[in-house]
C-alpha atoms as a PDB file:
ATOM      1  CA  UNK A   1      42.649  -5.643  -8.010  1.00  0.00           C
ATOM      2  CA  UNK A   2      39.736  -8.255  -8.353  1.00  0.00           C
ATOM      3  CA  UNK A   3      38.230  -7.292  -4.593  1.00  0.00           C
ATOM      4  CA  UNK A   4      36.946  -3.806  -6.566  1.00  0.00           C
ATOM      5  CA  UNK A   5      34.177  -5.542  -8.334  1.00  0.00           C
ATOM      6  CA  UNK A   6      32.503  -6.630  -5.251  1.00  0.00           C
ATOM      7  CA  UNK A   7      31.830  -3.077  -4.038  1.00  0.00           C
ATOM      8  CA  UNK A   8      29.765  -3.393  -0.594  1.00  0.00           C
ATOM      9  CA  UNK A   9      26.719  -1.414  -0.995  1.00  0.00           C
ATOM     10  CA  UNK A  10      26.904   1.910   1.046  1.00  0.00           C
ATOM     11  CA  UNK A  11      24.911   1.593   4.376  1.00  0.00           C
ATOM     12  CA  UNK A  12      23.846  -0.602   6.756  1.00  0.00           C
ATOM     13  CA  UNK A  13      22.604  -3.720   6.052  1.00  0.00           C
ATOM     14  CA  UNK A  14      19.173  -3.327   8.082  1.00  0.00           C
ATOM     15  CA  UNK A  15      15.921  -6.054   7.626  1.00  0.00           C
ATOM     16  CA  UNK A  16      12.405  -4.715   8.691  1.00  0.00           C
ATOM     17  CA  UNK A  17       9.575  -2.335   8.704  1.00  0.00           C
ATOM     18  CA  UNK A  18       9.017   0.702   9.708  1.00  0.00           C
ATOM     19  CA  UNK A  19       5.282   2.497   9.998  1.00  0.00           C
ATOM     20  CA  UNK A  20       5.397   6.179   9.663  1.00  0.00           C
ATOM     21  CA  UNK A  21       2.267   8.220  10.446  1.00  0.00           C
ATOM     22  CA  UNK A  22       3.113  10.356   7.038  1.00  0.00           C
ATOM     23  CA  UNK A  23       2.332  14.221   7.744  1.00  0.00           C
ATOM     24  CA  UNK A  24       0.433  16.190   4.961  1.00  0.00           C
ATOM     25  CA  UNK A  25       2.643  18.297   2.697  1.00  0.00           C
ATOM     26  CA  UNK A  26       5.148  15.773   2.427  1.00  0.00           C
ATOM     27  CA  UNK A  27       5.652  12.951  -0.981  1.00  0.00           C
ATOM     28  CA  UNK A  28       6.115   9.584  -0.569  1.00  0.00           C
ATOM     29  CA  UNK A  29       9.347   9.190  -1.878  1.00  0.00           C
ATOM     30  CA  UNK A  30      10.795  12.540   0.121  1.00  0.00           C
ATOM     31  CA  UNK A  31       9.606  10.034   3.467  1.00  0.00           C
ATOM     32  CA  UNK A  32      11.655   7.295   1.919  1.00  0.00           C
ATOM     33  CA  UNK A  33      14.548   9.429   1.320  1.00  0.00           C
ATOM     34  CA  UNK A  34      14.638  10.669   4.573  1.00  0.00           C
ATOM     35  CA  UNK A  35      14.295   7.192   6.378  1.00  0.00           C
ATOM     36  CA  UNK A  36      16.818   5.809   4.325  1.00  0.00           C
ATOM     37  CA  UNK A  37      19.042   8.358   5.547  1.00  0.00           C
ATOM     38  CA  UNK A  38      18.089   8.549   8.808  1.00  0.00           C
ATOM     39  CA  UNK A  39      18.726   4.682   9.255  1.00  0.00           C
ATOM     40  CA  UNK A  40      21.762   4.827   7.192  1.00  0.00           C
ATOM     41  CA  UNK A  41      20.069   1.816   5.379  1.00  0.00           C
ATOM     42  CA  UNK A  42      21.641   0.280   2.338  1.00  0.00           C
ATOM     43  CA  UNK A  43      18.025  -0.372   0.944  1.00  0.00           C
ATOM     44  CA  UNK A  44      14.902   1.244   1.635  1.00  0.00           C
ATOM     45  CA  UNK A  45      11.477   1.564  -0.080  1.00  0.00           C
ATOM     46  CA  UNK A  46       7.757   1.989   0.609  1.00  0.00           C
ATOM     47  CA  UNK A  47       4.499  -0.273   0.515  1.00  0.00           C
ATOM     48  CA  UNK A  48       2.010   1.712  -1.211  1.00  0.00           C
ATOM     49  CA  UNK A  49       1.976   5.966  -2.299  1.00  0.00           C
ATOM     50  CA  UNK A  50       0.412   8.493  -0.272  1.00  0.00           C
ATOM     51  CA  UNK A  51      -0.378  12.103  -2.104  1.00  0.00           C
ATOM     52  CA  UNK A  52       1.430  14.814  -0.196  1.00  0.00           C
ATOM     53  CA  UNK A  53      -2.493  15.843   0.942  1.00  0.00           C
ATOM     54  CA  UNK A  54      -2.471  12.582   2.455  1.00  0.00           C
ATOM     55  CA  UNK A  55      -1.340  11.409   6.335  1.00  0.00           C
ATOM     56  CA  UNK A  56      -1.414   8.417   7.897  1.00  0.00           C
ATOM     57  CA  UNK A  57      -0.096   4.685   7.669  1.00  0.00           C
ATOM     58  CA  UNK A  58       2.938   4.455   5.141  1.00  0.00           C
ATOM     59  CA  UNK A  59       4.848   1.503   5.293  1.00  0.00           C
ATOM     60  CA  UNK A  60       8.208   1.842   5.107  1.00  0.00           C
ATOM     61  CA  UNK A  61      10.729  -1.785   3.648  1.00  0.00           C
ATOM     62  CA  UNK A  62      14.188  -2.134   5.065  1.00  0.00           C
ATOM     63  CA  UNK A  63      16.726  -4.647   3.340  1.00  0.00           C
ATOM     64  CA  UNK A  64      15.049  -8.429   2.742  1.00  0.00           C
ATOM     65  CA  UNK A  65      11.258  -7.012   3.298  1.00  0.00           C
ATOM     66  CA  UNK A  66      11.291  -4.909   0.431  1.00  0.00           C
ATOM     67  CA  UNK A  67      10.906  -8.074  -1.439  1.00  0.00           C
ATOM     68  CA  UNK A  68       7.287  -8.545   0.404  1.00  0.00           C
ATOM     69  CA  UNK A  69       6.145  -5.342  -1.001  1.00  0.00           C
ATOM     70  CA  UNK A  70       3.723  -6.717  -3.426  1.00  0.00           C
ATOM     71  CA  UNK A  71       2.379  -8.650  -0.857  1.00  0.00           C
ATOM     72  CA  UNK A  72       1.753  -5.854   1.598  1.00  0.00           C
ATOM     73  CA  UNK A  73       0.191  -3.936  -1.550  1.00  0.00           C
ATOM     74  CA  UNK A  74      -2.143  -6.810  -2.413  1.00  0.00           C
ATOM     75  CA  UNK A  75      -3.314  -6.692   1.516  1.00  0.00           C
ATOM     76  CA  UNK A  76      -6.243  -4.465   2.410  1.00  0.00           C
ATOM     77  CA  UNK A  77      -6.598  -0.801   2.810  1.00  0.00           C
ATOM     78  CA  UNK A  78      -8.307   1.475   4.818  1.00  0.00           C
ATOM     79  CA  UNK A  79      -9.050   5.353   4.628  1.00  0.00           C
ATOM     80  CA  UNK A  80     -10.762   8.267   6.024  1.00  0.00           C
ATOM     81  CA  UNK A  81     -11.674  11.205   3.804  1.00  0.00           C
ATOM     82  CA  UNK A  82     -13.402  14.186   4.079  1.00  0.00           C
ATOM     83  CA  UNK A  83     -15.251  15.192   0.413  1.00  0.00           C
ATOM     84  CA  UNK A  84     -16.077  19.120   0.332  1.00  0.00           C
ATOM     85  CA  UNK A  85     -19.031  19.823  -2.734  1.00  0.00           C
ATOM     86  CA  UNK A  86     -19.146  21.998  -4.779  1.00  0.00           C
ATOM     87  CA  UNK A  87     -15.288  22.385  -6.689  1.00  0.00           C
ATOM     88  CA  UNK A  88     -13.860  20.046  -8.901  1.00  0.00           C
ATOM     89  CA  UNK A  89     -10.779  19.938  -9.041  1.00  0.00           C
ATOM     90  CA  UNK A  90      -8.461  19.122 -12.177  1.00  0.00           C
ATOM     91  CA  UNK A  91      -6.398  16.350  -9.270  1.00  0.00           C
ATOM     92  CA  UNK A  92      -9.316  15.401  -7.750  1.00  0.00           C
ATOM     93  CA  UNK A  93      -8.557  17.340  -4.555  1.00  0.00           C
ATOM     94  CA  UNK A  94      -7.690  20.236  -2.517  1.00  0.00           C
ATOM     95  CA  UNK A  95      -4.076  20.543  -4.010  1.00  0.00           C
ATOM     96  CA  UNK A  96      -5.371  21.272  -7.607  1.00  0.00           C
ATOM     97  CA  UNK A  97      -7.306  24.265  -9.284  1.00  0.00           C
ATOM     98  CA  UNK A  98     -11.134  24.871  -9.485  1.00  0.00           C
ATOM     99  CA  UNK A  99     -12.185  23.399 -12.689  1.00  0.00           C
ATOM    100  CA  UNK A 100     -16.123  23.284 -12.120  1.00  0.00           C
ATOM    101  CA  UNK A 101     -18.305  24.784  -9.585  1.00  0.00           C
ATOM    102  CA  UNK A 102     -22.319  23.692  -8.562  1.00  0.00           C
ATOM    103  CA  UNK A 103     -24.481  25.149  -5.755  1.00  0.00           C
ATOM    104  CA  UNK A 104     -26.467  21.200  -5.320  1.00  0.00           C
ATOM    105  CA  UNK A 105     -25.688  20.375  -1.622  1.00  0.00           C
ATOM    106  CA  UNK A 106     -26.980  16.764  -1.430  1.00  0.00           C
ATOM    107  CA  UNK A 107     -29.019  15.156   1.862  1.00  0.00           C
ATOM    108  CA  UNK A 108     -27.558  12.547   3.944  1.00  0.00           C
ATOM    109  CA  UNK A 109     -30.314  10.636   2.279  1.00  0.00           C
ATOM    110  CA  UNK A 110     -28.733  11.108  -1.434  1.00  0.00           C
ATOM    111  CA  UNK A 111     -25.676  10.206   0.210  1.00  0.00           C
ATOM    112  CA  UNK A 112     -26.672   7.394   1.587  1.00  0.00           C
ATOM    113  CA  UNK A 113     -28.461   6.087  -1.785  1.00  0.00           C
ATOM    114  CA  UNK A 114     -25.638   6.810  -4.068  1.00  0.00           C
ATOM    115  CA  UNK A 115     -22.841   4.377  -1.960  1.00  0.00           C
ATOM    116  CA  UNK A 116     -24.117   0.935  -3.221  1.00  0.00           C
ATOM    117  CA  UNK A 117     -23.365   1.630  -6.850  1.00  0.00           C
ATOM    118  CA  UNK A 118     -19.565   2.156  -5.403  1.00  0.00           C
ATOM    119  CA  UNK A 119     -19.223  -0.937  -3.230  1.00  0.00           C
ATOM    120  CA  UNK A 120     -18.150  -4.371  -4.579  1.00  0.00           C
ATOM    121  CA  UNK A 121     -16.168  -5.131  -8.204  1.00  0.00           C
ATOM    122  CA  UNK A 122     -16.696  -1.269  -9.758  1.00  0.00           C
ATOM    123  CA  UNK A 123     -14.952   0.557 -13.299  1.00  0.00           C
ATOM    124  CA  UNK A 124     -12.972   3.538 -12.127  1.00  0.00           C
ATOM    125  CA  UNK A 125     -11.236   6.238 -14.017  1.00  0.00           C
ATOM    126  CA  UNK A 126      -8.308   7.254 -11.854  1.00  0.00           C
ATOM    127  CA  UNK A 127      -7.353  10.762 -11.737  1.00  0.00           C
ATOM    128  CA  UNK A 128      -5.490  11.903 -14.230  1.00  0.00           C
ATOM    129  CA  UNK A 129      -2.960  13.159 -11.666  1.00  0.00           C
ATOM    130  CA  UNK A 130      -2.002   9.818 -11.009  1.00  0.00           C
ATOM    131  CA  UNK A 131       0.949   8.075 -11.821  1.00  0.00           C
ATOM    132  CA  UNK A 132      -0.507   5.562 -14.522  1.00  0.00           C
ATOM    133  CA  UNK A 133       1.841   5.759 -17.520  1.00  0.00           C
ATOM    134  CA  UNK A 134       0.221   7.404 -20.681  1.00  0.00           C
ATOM    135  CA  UNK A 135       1.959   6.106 -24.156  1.00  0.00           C
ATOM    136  CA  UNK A 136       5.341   5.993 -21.711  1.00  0.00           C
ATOM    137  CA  UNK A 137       4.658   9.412 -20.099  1.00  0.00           C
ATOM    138  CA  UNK A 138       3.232   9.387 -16.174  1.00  0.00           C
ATOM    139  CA  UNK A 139      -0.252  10.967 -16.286  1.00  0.00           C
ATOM    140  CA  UNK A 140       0.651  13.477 -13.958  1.00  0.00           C
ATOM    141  CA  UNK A 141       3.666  14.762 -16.094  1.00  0.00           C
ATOM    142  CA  UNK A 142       1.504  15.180 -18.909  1.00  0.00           C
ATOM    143  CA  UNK A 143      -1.684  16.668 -16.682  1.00  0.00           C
ATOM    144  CA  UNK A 144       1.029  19.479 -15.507  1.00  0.00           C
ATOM    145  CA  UNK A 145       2.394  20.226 -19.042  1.00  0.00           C
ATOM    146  CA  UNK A 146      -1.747  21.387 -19.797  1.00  0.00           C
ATOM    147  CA  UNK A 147      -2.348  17.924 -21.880  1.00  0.00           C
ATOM    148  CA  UNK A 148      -5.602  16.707 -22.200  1.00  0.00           C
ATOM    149  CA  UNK A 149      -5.160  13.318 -20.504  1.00  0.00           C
ATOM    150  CA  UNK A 150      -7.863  10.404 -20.946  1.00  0.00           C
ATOM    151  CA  UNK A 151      -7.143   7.862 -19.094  1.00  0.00           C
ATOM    152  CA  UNK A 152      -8.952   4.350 -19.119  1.00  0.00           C
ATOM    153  CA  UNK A 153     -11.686   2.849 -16.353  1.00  0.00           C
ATOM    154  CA  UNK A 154     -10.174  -0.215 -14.705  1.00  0.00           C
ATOM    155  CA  UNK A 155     -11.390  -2.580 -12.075  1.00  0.00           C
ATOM    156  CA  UNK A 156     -11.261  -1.639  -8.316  1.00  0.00           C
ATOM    157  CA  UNK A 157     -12.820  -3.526  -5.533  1.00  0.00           C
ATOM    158  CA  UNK A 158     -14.100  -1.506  -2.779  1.00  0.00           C
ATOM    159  CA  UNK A 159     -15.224  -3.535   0.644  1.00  0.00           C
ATOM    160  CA  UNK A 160     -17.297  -0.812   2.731  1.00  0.00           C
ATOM    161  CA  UNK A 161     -18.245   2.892   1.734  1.00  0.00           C
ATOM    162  CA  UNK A 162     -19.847   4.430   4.793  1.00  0.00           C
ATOM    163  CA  UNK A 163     -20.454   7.964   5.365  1.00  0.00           C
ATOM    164  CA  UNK A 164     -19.734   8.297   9.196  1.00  0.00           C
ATOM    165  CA  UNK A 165     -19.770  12.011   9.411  1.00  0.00           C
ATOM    166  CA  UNK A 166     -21.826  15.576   7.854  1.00  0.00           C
ATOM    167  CA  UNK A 167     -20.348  18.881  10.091  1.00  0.00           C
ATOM    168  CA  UNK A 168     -22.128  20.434   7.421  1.00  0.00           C
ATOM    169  CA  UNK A 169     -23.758  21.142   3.968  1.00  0.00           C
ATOM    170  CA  UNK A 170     -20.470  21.385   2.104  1.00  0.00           C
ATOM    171  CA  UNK A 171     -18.939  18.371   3.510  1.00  0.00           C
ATOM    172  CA  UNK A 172     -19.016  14.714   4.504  1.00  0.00           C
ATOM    173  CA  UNK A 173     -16.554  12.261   5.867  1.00  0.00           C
ATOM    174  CA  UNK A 174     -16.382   8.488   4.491  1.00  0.00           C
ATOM    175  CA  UNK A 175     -14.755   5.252   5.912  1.00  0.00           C
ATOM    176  CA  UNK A 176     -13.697   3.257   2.960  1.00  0.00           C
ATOM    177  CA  UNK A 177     -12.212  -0.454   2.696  1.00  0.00           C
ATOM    178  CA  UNK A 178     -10.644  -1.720  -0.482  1.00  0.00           C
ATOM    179  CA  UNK A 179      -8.436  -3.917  -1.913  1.00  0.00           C
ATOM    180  CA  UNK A 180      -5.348  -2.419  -4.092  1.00  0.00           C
ATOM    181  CA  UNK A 181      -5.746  -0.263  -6.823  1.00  0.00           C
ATOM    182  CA  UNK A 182      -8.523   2.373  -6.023  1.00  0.00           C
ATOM    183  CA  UNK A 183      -8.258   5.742  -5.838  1.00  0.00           C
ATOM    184  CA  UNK A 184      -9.739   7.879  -3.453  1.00  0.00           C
ATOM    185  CA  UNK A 185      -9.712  10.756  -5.204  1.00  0.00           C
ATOM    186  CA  UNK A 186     -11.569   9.022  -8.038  1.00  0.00           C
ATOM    187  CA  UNK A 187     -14.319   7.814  -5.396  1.00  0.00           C
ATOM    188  CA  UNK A 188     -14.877  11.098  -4.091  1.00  0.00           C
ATOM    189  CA  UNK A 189     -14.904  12.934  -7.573  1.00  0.00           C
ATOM    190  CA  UNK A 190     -17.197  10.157  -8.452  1.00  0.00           C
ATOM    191  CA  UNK A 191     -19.900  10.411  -5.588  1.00  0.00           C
ATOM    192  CA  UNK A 192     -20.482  13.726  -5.491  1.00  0.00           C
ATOM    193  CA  UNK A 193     -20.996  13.488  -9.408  1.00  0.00           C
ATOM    194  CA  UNK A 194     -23.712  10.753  -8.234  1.00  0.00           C
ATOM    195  CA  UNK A 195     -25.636  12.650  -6.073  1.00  0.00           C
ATOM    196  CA  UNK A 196     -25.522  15.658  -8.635  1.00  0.00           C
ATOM    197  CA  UNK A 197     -23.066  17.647  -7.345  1.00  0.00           C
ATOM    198  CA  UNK A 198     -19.377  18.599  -7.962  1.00  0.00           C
ATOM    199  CA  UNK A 199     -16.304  17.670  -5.117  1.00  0.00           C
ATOM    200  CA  UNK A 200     -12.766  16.837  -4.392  1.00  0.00           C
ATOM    201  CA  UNK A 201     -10.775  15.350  -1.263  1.00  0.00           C
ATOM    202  CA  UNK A 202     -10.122  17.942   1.516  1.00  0.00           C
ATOM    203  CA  UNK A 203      -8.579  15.776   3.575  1.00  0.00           C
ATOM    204  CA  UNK A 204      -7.658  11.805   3.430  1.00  0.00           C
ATOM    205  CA  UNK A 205      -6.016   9.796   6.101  1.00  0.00           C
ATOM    206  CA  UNK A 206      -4.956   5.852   5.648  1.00  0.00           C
ATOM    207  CA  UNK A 207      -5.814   3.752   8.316  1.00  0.00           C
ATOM    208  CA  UNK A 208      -4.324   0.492   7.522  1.00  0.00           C
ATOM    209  CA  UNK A 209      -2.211  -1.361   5.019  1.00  0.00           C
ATOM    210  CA  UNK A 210      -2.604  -4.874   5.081  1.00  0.00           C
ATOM    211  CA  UNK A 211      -1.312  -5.835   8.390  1.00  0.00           C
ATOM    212  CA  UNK A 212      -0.425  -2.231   9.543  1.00  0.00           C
ATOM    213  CA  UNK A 213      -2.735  -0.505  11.200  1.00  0.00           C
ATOM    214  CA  UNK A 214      -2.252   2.934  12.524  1.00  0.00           C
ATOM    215  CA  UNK A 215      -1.347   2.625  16.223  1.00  0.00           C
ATOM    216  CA  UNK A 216       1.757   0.767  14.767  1.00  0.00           C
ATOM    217  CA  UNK A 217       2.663   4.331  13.270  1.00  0.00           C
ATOM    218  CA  UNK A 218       5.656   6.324  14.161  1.00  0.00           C
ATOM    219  CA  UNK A 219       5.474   9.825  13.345  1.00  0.00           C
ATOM    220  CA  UNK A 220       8.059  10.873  11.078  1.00  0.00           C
ATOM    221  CA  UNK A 221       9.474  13.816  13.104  1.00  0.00           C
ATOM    222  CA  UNK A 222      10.911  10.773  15.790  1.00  0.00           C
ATOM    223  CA  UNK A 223      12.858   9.726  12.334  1.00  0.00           C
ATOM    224  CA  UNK A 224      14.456  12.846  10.730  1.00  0.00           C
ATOM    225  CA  UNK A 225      17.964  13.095  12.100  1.00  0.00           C
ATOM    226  CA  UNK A 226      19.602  16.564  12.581  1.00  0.00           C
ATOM    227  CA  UNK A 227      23.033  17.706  13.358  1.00  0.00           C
ATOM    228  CA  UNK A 228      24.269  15.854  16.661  1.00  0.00           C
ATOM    229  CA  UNK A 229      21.103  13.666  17.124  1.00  0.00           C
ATOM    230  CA  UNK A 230      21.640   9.918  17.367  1.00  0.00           C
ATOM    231  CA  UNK A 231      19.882   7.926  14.595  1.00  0.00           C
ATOM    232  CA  UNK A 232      16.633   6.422  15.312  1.00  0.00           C
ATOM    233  CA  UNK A 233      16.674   2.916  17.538  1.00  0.00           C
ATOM    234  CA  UNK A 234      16.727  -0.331  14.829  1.00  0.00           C
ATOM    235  CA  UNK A 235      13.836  -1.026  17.470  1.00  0.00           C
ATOM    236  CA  UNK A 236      11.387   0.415  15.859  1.00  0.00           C
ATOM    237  CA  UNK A 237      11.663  -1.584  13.337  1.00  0.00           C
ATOM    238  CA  UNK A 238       9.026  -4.507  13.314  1.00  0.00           C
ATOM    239  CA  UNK A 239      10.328  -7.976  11.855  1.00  0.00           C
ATOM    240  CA  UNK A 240      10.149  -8.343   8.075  1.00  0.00           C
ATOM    241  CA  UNK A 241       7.432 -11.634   8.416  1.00  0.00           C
ATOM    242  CA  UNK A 242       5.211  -8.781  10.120  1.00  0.00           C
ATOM    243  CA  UNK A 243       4.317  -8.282   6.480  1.00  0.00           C
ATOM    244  CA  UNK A 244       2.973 -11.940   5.713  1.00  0.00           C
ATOM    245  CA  UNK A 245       1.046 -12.179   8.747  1.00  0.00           C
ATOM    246  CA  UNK A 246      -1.925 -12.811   6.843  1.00  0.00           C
ATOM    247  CA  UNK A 247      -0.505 -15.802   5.054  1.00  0.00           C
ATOM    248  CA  UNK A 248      -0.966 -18.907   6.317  1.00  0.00           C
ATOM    249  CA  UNK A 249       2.500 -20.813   7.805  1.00  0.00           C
ATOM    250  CA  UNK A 250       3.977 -24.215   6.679  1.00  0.00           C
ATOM    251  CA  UNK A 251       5.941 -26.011   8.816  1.00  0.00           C
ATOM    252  CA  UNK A 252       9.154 -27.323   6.476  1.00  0.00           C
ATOM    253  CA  UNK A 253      12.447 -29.625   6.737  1.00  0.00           C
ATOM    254  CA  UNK A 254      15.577 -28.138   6.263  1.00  0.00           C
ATOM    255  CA  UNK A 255      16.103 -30.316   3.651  1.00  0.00           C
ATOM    256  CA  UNK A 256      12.551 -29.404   2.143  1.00  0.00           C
ATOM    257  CA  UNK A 257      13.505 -25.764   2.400  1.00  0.00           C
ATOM    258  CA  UNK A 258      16.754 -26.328   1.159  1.00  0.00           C
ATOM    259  CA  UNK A 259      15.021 -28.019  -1.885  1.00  0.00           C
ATOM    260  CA  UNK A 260      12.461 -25.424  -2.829  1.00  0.00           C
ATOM    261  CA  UNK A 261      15.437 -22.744  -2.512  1.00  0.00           C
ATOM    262  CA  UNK A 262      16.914 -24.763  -5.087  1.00  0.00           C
ATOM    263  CA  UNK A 263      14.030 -24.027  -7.163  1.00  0.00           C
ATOM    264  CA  UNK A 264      12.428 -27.303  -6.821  1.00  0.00           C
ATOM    265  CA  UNK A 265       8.905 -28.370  -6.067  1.00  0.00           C
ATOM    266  CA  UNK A 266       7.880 -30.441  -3.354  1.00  0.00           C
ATOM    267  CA  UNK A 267       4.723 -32.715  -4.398  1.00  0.00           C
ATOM    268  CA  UNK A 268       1.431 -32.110  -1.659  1.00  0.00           C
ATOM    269  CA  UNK A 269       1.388 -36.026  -0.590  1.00  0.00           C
ATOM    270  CA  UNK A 270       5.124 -35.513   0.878  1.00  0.00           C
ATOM    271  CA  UNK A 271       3.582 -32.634   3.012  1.00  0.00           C
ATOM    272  CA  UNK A 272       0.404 -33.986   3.846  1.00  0.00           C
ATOM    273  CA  UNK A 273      -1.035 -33.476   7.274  1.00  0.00           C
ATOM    274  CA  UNK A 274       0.702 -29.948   7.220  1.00  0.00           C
ATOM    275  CA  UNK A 275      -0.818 -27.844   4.852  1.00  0.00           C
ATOM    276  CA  UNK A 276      -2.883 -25.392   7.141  1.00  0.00           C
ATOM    277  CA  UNK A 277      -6.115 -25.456   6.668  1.00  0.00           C
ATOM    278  CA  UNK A 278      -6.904 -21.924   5.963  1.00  0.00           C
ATOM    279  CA  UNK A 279      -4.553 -22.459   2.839  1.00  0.00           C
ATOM    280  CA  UNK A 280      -5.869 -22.661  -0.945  1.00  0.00           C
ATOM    281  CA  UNK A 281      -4.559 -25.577  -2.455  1.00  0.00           C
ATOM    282  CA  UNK A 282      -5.537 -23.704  -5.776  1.00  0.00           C
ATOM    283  CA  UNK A 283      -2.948 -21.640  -6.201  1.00  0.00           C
ATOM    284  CA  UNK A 284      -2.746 -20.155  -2.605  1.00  0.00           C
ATOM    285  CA  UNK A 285       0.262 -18.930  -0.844  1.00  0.00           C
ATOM    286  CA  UNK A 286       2.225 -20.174   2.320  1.00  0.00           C
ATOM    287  CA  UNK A 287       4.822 -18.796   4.408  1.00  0.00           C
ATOM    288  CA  UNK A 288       7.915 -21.552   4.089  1.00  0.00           C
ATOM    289  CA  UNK A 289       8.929 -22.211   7.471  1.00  0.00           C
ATOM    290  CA  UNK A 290      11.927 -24.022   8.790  1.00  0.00           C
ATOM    291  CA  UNK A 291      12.772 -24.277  12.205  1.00  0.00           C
ATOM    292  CA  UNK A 292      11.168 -21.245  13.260  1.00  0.00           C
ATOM    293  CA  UNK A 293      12.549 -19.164  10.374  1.00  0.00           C
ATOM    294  CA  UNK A 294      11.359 -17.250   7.439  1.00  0.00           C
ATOM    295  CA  UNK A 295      12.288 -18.877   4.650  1.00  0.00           C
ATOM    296  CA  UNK A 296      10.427 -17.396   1.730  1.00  0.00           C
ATOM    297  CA  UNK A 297       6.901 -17.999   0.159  1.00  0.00           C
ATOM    298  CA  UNK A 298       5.996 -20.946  -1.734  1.00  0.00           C
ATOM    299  CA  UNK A 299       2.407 -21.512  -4.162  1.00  0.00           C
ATOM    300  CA  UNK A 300       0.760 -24.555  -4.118  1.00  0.00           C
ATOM    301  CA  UNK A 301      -0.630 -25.342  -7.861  1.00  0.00           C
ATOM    302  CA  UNK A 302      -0.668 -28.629 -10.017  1.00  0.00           C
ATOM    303  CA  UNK A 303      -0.436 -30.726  -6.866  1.00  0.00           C
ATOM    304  CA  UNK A 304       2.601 -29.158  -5.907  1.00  0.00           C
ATOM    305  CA  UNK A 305       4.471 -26.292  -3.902  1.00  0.00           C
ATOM    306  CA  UNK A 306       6.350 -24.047  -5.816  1.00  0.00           C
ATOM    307  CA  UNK A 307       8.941 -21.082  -4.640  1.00  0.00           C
ATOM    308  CA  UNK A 308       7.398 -18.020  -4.920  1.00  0.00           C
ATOM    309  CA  UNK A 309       9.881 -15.299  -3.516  1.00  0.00           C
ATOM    310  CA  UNK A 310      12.956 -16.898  -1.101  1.00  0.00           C
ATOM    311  CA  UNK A 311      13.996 -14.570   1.620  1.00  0.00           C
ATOM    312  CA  UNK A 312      17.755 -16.060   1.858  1.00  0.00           C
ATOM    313  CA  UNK A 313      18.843 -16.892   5.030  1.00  0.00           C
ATOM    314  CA  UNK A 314      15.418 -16.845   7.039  1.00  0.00           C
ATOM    315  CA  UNK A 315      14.107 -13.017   7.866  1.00  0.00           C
ATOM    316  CA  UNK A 316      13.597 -12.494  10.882  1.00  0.00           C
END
């Protein structure tokens, strides 16, 4: 019985991306989970963690765009946090236990002075409840067993740091922008420590995620299926090239397309005239094209576009 080997995966074969508007309290894996079964999906995954403290934009990968992922993780990201002084916590925020305490209360003015040291190419120590792998072990395993955990500074690039709010002495709320990589939780633990105080996240909200910003956010309770409710609408699903917006478009041949799917280069001078203009010929990336369709995404380097990640059959 040779047709056993092929088993079909279990699901529906669905293509897209959903943006939930994550609620506090929940992980984002348990949000997967429940998409993925609330879509029936055969494959589901997510662009980018959010603590359970956290809400806002979590973008969900249905089918052929969970292979532009890395792409949607590489994009920018923006957050909303509110830092309370005077705690620190041993995970950085308002899920963990006291560890430290300090009466300073800092000025607006401290504030103010301490952001530039935190804005551009910084070192940062992520928390230790992250999950950064320690000698094979996640951080956060190892932080819950009672293990001292030291974990390494690594580079983060932060955009803005702006505090946009005080309601009062033991708090104030920042807008951040940064590029993948940086913790929040290490920001805030870090800042207070700058203006000589102690603090932790009380509450953080993500704005955006590379393309996704949050009024494209569905809350989650319009996803969760229950008993003799009909699954969500496949229309709230936006197309998988939603993703790559931000990377420039190349117009290709069928035959061209058919090539690079091959795994074959193309050399620039064929395609001159075409390359966009807002495209690094230094090792930039494109969005292959052909006829109108997602093909896949293809590097120019050496003089020559590569394939870089081939969708199949066009995305939509």
């Amino acid at each position: 019985m040779a047709h056993h080997r092929h088993r079909k995966p279990k699901g529906r074969p669905i293509d897209g991306w959903l943006i939930i508007d994550k609620p506090t309290g929940i992980g984002s894996t348990d949000v997967v989970t429940l998409c993925k079964r609330a879509f029936q999906a055969q494959k589901c995954g997510h662009g980018g963690t959010l603590d359970p403290l956290a809400t806002g934009v979590l973008p969900i990968a249905f089918g052929a765009a969970t292979k532009t992922v890395p792409y949607v993780m590489d994009g920018t990201k923006q957050y909303r946090f509110t830092l309370r002084f005077g705690e620190a916590r041993d995970s950085d925020d308002a899920d963990g236990k006291v560890v430290a305490t300090s009466d300073a209360r800092p000025t607006d003015a401290q504030i103010r002075a301490a952001l530039p040291a935190f804005i551009g190419d910084i070192m940062q120590v992520p928390p230790v409840f992250s999950a950064i792998k320690v000698a094979g072990e996640r951080a956060y395993d190892l932080a819950r067993a009672g293990e001292q955990v030291e974990l390494a500074p690594r580079p983060a690039r932060v955009d803005r740091f702006e505090l946009i709010e005080r309601p009062d002495a033991d708090t104030a709320v920042f807008f951040v922008e940064s590029g993948k990589g940086v913790y929040m939780r290490s920001l805030a633990r870090d800042i207070a420590r700058a203006c000589g105080s102690l603090g932790h996240i009380a509450a953080l909200r993500r704005l955006r995620v590379g393309p996704f910003l949050e009024k494209d956010a569905v809350p989650l309770d319009r996803i969760a299926v229950s008993g003799d409710t009909p699954p969500p609408s496949p229309d709230l699903l936006l197309p998988v090239t939603t993703a790559l917006a931000d990377i420039p478009a190349l117009a290709l041949t069928e035959a061209e397309a058919a090539r690079l799917s091959f795994g074959q280069p193309i050399p620039l001078v064929e395609l001159m005239g075409r390359v966009p203009r807002e495209a690094n010929p230094d090792g930039g990336l494109a969005r292959a094209m052909a006829g109108g369709r997602l093909m896949g995404l293809a590097r120019f380097e050496d003089g020559l576009l590569k394939p870089e990640r081939w969708l199949g059959q066009g995305g939509s």
